[in-house]
N, C-alpha and C. Protein backbone atom coordinates (compact mmCIF):
# COMPACT_ATOMS: atom_id res chain seq x y z
N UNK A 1 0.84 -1.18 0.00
CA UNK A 1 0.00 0.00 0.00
C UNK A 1 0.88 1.24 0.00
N UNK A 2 0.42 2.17 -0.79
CA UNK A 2 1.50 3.38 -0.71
C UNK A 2 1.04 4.40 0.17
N UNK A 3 2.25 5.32 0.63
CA UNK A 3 1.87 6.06 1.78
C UNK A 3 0.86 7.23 1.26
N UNK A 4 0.11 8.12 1.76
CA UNK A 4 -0.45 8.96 1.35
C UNK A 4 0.50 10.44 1.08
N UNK A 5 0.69 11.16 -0.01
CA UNK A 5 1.49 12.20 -0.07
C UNK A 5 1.03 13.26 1.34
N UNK A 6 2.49 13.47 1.85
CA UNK A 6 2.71 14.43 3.18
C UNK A 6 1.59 15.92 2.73
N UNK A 7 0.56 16.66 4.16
CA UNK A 7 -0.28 17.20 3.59
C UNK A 7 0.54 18.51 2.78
N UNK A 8 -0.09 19.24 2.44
CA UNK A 8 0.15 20.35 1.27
C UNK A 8 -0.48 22.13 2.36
N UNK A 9 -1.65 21.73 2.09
CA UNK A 9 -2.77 22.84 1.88
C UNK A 9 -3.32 22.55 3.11
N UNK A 10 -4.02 23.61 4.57
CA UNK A 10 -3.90 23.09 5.61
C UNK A 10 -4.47 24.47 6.05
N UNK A 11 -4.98 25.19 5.17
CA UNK A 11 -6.40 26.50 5.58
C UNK A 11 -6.81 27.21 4.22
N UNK A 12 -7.90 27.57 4.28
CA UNK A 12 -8.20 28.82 3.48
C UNK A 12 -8.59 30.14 3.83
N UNK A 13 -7.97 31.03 2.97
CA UNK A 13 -8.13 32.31 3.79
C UNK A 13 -9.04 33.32 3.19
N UNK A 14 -9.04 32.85 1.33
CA UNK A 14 -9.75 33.67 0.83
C UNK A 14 -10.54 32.97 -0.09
N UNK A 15 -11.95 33.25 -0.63
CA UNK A 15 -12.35 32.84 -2.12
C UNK A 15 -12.26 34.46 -3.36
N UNK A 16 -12.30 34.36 -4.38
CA UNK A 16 -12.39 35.42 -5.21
C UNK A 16 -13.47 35.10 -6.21
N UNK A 17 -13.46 35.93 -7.15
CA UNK A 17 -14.68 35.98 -8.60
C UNK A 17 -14.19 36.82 -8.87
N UNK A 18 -14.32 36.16 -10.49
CA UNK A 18 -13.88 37.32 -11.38
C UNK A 18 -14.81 37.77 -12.43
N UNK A 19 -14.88 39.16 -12.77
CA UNK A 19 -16.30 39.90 -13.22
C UNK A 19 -15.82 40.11 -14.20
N UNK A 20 -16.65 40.85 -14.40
CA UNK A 20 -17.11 42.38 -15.92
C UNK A 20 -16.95 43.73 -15.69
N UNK A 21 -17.75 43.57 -14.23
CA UNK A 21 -17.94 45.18 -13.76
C UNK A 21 -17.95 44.38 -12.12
N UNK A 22 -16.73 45.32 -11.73
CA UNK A 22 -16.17 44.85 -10.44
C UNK A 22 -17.12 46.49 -9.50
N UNK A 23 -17.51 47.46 -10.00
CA UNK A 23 -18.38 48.20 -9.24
C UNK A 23 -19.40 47.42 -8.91
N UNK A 24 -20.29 47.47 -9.64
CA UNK A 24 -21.68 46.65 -9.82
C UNK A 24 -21.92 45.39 -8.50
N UNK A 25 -20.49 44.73 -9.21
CA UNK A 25 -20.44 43.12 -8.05
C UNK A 25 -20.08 43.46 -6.57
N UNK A 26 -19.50 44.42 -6.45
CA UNK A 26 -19.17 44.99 -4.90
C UNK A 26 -20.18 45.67 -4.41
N UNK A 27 -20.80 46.36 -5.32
CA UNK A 27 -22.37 47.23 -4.45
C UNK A 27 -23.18 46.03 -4.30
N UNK A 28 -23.43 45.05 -4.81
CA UNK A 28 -24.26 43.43 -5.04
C UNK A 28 -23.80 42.63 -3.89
N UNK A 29 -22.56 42.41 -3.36
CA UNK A 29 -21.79 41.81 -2.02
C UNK A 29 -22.69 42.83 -1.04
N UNK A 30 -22.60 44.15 -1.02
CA UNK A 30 -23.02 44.52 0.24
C UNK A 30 -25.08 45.05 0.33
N UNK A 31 -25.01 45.03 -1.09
CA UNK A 31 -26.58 44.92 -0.86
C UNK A 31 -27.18 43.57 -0.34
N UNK A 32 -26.84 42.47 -0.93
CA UNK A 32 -27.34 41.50 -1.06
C UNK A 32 -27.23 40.56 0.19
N UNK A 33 -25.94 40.66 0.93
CA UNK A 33 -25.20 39.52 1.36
C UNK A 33 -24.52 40.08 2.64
N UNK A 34 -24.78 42.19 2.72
CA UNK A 34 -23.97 42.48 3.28
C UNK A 34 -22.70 42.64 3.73
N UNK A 35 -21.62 42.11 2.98
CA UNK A 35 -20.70 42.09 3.11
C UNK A 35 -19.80 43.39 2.77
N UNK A 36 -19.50 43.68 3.14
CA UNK A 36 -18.33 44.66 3.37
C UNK A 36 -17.90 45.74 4.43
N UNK A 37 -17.49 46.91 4.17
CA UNK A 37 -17.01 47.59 3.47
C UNK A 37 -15.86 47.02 2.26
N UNK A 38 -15.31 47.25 1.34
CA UNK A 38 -14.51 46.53 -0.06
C UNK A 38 -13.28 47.96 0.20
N UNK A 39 -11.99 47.75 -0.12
CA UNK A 39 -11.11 47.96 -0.34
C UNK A 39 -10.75 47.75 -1.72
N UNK A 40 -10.48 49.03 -2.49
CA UNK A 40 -10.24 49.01 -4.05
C UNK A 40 -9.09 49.16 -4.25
N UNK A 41 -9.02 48.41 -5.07
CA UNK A 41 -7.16 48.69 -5.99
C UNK A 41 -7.12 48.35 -6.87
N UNK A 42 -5.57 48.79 -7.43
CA UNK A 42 -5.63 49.08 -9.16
C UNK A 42 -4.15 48.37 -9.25
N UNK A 43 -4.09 47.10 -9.28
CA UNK A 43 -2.74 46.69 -9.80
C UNK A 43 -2.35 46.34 -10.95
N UNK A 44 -1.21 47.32 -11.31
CA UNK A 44 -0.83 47.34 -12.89
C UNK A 44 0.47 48.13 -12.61
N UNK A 45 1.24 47.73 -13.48
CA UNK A 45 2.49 48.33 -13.60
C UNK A 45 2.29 49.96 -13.14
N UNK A 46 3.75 50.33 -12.67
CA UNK A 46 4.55 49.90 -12.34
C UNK A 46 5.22 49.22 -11.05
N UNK A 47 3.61 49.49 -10.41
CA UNK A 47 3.57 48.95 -8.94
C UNK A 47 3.44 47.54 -9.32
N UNK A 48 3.00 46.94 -10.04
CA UNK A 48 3.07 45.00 -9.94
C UNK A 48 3.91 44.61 -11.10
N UNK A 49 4.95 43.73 -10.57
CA UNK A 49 5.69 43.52 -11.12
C UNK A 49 6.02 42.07 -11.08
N UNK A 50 7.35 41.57 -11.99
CA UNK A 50 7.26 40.10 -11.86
C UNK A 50 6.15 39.13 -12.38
N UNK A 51 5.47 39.61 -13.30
CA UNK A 51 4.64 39.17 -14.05
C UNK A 51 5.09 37.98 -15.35
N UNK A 52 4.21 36.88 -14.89
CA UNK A 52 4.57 35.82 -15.79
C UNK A 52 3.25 35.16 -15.95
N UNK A 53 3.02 34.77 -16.88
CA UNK A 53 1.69 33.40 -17.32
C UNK A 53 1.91 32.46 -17.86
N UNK A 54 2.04 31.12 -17.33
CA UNK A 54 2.52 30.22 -17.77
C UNK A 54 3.96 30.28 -17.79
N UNK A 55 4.71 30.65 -17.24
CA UNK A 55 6.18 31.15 -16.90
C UNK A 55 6.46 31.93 -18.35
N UNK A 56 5.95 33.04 -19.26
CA UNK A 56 5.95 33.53 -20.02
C UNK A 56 5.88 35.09 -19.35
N UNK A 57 6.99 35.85 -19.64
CA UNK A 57 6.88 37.27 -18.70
C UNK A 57 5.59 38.02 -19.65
N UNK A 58 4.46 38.92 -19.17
CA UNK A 58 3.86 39.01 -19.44
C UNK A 58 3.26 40.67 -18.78
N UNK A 59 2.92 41.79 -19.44
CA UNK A 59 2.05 42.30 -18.59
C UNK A 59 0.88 42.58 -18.43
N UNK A 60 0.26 42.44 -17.29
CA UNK A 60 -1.34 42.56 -17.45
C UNK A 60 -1.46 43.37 -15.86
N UNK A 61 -2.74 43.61 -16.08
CA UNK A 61 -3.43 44.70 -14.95
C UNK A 61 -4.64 44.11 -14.58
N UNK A 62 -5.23 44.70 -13.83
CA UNK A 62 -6.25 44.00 -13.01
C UNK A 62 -6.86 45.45 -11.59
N UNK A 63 -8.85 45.09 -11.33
CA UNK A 63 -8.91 45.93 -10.60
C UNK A 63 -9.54 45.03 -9.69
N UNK A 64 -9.13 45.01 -8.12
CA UNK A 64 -9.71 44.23 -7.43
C UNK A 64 -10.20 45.03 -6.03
N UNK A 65 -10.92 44.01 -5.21
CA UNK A 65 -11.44 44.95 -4.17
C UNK A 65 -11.59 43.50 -3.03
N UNK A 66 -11.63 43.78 -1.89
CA UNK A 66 -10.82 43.07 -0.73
C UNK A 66 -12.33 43.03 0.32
N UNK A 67 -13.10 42.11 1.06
CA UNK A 67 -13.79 42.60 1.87
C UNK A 67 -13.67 41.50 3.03
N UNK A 68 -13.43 41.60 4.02
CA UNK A 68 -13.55 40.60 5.35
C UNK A 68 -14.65 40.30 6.32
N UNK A 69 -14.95 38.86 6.31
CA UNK A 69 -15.96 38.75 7.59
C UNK A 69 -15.32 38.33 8.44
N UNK A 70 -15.06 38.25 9.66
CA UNK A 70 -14.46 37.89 10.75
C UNK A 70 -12.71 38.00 10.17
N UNK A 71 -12.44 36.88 10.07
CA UNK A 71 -10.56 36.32 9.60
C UNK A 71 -10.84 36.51 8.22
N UNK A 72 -12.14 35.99 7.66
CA UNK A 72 -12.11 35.18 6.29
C UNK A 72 -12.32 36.61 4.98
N UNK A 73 -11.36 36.46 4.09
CA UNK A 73 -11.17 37.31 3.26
C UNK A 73 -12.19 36.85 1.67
N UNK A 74 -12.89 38.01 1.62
CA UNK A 74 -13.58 37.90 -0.11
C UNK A 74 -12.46 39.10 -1.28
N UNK A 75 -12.52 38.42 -2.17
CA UNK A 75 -11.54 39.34 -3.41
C UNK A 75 -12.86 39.22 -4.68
N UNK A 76 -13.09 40.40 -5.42
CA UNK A 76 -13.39 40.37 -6.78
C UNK A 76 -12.71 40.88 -7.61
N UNK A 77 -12.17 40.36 -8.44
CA UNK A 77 -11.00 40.81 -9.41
C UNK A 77 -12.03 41.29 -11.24
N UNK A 78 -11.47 42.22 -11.22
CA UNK A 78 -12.11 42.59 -12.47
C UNK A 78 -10.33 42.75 -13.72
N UNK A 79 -10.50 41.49 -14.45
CA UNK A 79 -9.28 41.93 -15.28
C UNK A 79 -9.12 43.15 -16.21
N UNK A 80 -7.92 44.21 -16.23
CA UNK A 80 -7.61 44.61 -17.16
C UNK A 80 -7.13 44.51 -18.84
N UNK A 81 -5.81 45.30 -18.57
CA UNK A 81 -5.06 44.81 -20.01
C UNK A 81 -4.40 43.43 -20.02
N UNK A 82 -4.08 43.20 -20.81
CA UNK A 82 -3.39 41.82 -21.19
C UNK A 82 -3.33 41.02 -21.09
N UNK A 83 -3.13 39.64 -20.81
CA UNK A 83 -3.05 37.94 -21.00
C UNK A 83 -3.46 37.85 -19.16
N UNK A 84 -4.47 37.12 -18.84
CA UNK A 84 -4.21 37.01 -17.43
C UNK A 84 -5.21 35.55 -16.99
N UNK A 85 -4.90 34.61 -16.14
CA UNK A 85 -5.66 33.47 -16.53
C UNK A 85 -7.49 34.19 -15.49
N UNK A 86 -7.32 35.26 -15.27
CA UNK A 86 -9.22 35.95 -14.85
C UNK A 86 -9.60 36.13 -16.36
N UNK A 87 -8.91 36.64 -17.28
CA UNK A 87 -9.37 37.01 -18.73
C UNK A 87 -9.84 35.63 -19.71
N UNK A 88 -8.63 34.85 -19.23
CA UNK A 88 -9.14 33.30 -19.99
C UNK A 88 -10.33 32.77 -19.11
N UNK A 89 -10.46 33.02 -18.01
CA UNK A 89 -11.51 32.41 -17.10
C UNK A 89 -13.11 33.35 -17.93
N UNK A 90 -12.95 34.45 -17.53
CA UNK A 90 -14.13 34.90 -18.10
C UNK A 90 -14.38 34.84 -20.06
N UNK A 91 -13.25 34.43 -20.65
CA UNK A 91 -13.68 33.94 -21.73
C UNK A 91 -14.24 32.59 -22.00
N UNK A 92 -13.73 31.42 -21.25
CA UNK A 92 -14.24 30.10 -21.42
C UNK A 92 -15.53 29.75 -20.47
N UNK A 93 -15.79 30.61 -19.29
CA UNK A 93 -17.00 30.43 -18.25
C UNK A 93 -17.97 31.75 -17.58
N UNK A 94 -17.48 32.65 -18.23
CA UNK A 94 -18.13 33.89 -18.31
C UNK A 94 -17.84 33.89 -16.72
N UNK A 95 -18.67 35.33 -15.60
CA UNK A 95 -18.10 35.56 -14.43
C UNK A 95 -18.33 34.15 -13.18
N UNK A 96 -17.75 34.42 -12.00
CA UNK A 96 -17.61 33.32 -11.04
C UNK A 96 -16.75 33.17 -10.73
N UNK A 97 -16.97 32.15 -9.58
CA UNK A 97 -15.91 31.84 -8.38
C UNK A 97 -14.90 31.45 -8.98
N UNK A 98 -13.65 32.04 -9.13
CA UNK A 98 -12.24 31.81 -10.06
C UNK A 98 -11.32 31.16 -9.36
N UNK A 99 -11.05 31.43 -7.87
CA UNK A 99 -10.13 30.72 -7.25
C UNK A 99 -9.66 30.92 -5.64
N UNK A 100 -8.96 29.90 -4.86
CA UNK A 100 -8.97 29.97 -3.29
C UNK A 100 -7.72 30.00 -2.79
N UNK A 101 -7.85 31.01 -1.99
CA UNK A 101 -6.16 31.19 -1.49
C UNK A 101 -5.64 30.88 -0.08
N UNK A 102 -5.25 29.42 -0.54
CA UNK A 102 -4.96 28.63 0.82
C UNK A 102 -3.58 28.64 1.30
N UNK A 103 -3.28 28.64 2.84
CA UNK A 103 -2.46 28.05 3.58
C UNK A 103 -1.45 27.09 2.93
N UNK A 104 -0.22 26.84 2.94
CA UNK A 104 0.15 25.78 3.07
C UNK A 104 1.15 25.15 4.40
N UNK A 105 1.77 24.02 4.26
CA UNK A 105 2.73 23.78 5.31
C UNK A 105 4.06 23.28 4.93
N UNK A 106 4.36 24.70 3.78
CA UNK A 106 5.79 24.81 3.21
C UNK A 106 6.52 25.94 4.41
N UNK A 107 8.04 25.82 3.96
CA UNK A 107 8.56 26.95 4.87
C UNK A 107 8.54 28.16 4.32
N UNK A 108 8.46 27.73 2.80
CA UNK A 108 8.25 29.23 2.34
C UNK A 108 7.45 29.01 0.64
N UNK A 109 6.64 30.24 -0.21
CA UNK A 109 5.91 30.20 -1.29
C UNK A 109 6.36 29.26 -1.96
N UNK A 110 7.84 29.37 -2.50
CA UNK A 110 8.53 28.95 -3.19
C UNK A 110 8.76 27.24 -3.45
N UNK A 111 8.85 26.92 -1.70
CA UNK A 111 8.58 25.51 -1.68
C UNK A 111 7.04 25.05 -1.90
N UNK A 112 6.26 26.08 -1.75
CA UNK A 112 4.84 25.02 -1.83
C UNK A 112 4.82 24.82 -3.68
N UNK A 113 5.29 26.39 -4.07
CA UNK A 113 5.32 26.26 -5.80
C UNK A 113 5.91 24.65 -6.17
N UNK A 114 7.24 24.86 -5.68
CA UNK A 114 8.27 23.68 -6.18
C UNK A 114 6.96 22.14 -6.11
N UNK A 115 6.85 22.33 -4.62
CA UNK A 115 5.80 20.72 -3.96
C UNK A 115 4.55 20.93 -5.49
N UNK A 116 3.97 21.69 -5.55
CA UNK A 116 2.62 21.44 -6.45
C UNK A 116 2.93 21.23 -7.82
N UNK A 117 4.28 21.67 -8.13
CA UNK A 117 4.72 21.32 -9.16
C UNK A 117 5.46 19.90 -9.64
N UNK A 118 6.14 19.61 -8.61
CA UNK A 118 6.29 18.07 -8.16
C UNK A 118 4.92 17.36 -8.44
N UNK A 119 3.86 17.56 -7.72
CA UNK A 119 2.66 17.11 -7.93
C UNK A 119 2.19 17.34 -9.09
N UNK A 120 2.51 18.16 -10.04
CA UNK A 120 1.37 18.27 -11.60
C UNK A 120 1.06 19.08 -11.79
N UNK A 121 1.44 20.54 -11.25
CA UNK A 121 0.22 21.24 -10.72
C UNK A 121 1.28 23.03 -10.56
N UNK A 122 2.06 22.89 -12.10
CA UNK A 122 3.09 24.03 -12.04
C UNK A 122 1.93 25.62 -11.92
N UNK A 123 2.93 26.98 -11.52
CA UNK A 123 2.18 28.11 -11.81
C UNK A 123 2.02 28.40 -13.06
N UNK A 124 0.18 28.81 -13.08
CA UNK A 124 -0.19 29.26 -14.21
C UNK A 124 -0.26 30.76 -14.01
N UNK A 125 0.04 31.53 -13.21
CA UNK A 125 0.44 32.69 -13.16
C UNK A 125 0.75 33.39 -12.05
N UNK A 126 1.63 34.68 -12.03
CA UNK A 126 2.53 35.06 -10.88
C UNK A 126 2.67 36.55 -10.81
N UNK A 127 3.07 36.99 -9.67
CA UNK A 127 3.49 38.88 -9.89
C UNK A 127 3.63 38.93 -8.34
N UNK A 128 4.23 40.41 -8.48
CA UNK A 128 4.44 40.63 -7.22
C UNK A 128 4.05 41.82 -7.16
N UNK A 129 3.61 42.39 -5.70
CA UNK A 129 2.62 43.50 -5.47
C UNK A 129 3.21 44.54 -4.59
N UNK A 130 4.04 45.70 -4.85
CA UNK A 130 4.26 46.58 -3.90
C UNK A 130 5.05 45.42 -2.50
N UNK A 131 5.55 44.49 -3.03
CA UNK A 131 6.13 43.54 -1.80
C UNK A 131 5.51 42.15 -1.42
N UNK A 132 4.35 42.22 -1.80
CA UNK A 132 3.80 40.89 -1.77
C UNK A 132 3.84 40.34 -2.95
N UNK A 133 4.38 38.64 -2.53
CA UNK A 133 4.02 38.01 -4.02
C UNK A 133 2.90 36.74 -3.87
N UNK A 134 2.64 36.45 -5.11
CA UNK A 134 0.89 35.95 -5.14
C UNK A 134 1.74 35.38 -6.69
N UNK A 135 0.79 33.60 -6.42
CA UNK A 135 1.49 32.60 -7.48
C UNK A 135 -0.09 31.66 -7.61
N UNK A 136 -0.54 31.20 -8.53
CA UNK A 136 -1.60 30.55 -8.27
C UNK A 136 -1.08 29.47 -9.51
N UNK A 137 -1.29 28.15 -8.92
CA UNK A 137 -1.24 27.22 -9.31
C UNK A 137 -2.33 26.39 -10.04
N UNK A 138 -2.12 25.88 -10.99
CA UNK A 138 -2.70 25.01 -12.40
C UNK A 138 -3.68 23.47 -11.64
N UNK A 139 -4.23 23.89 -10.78
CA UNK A 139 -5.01 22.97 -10.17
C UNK A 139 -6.43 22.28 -10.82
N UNK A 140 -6.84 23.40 -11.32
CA UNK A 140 -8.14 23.39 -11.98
C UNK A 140 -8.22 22.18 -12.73
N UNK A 141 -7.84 21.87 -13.30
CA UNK A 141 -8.07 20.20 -13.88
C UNK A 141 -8.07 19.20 -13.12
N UNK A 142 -7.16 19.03 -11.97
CA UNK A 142 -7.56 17.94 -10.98
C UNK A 142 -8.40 18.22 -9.96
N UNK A 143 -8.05 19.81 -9.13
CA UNK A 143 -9.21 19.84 -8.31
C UNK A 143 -10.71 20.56 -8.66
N UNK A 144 -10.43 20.70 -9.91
CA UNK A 144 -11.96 21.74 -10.32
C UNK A 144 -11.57 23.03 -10.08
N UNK A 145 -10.50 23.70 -9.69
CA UNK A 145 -10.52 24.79 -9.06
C UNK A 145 -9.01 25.78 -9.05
N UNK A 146 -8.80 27.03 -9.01
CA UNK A 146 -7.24 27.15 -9.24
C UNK A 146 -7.37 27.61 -7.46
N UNK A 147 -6.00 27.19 -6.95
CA UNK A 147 -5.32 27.70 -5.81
C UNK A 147 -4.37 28.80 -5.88
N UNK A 148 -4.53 29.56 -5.04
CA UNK A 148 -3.77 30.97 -4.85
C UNK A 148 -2.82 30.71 -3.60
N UNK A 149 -1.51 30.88 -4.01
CA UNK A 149 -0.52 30.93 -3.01
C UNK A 149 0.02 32.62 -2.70
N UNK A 150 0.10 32.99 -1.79
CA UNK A 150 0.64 34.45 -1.24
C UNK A 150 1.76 34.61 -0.34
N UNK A 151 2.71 35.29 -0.68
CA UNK A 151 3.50 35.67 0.41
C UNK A 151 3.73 37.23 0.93
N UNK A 152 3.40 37.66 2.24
CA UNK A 152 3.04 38.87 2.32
C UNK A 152 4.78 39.32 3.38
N UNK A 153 5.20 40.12 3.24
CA UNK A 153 6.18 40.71 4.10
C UNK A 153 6.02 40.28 5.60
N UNK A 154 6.92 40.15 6.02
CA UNK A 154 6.89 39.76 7.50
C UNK A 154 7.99 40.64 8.37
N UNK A 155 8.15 41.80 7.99
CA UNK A 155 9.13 42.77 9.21
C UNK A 155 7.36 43.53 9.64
N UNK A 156 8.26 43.60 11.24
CA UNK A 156 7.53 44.26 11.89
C UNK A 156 6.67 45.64 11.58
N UNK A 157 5.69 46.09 12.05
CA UNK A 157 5.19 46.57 11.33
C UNK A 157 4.39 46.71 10.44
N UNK A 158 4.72 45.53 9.44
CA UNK A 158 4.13 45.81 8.17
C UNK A 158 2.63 45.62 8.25
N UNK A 159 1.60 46.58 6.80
CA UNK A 159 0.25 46.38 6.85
C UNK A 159 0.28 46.41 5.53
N UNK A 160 -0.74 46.39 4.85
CA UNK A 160 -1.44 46.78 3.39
C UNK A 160 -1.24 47.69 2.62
N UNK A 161 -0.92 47.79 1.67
CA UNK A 161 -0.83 48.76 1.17
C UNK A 161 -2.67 49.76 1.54
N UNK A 162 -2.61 51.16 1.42
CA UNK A 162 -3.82 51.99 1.51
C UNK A 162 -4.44 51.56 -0.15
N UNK A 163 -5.98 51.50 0.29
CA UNK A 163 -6.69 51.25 -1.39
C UNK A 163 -6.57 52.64 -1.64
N UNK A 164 -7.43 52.41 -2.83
CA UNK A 164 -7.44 53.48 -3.38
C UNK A 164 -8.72 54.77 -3.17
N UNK A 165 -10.04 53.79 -3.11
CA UNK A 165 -11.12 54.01 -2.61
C UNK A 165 -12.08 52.74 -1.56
N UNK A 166 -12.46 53.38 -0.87
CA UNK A 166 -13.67 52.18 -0.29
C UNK A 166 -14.61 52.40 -0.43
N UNK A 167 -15.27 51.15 -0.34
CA UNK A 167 -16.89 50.91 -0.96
C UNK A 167 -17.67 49.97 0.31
N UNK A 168 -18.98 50.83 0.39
CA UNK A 168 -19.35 51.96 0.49
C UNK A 168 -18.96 53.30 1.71
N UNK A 169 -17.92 52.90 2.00
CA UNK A 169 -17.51 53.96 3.57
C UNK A 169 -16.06 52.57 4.15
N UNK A 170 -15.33 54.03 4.66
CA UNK A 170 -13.75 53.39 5.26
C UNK A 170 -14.43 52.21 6.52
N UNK A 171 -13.75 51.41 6.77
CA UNK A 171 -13.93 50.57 8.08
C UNK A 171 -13.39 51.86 9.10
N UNK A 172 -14.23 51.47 10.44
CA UNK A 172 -13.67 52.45 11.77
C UNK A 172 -12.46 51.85 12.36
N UNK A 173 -12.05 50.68 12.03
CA UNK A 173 -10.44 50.19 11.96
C UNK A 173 -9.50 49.48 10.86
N UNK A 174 -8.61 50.00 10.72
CA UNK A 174 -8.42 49.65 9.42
C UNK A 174 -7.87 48.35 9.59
N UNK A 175 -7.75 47.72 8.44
CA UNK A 175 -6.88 46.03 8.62
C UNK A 175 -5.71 46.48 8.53
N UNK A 176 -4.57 45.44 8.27
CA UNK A 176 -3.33 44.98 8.46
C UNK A 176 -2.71 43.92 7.18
């Protein structure tokens, strides 16, 4: 009998969707479902960088917006310019739940990349954000679904970058 592969993935922190009209879907989160206040941003060069698809350097942009219930984080990503696998997503399945950004129990991004790639399961796309980097892996064929790997700065101190706007009104504390 063979052993079961050592675990991988071991929380989730966020789900996302990717739209058309990322206004629309964020006033719809907090009409509907209540959720928010949303944190907006605009990542695109020259603040995101390290851009690859399919390990192909690449640039593309993207407008997303951030909202939290308790721990648990919601993202809606509305793609911009250029090649980005939200743009192939909303071409082959029109909008929806695009992908989950889990935990792993690597020591660092790099090793969970290496492990999922070992497994089958190389990055289908990558960048890095004002210091954070974010890698999401080619899962979707075995698990139905793409996984989002993140690595956020860890010196003291550190928080979020400020959005750009919030929707509909600032939180009375800000996150981290």
């Amino acid at each position: 009998m063979m052993d079961p592969p050592k675990g991988l993935v071991n929380g989730i922190e966020q789900v996302c969707v990717v739209v058309n009209d990322l206004d629309q879907t964020i006033e719809n989160f907090v009409e509907k479902a209540g959720i928010g206040p949303w944190a907006v941003y605009t990542y695109a060069p020259p603040d995101l960088t390290n851009m690859k698809v399919r390990g192909k350097e690449v640039a593309y942009g993207m407008r997303l917006a951030l909202a939290w219930t308790g721990s648990f984080m919601w993202e809606v990503i509305q793609p911009l310019e250029g090649p980005s696998i939200y743009r192939e997503f909303l071409d082959r399945y029109g909008e929806g739940m695009h992908h989950v950004l889990v935990r792993h129990t690597c020591d660092s991004m790099a090793d969970a990349i290496a492990e999922f790639e070992r497994r089958g399961c190389p990055p289908c796309m990558e960048g890095s954000y004002k210091g954070t980097n974010f890698a999401y892996v080619e899962t979707d064929g075995p698990l139905k679904m793409i996984l989002e790997l993140v690595e956020r700065p860890t010196y003291p101190g550190y928080r979020r970058p400020d959005p750009e706007r919030w929707y509909p009104y600032a939180p009375e504390v800000p996150f981290t």
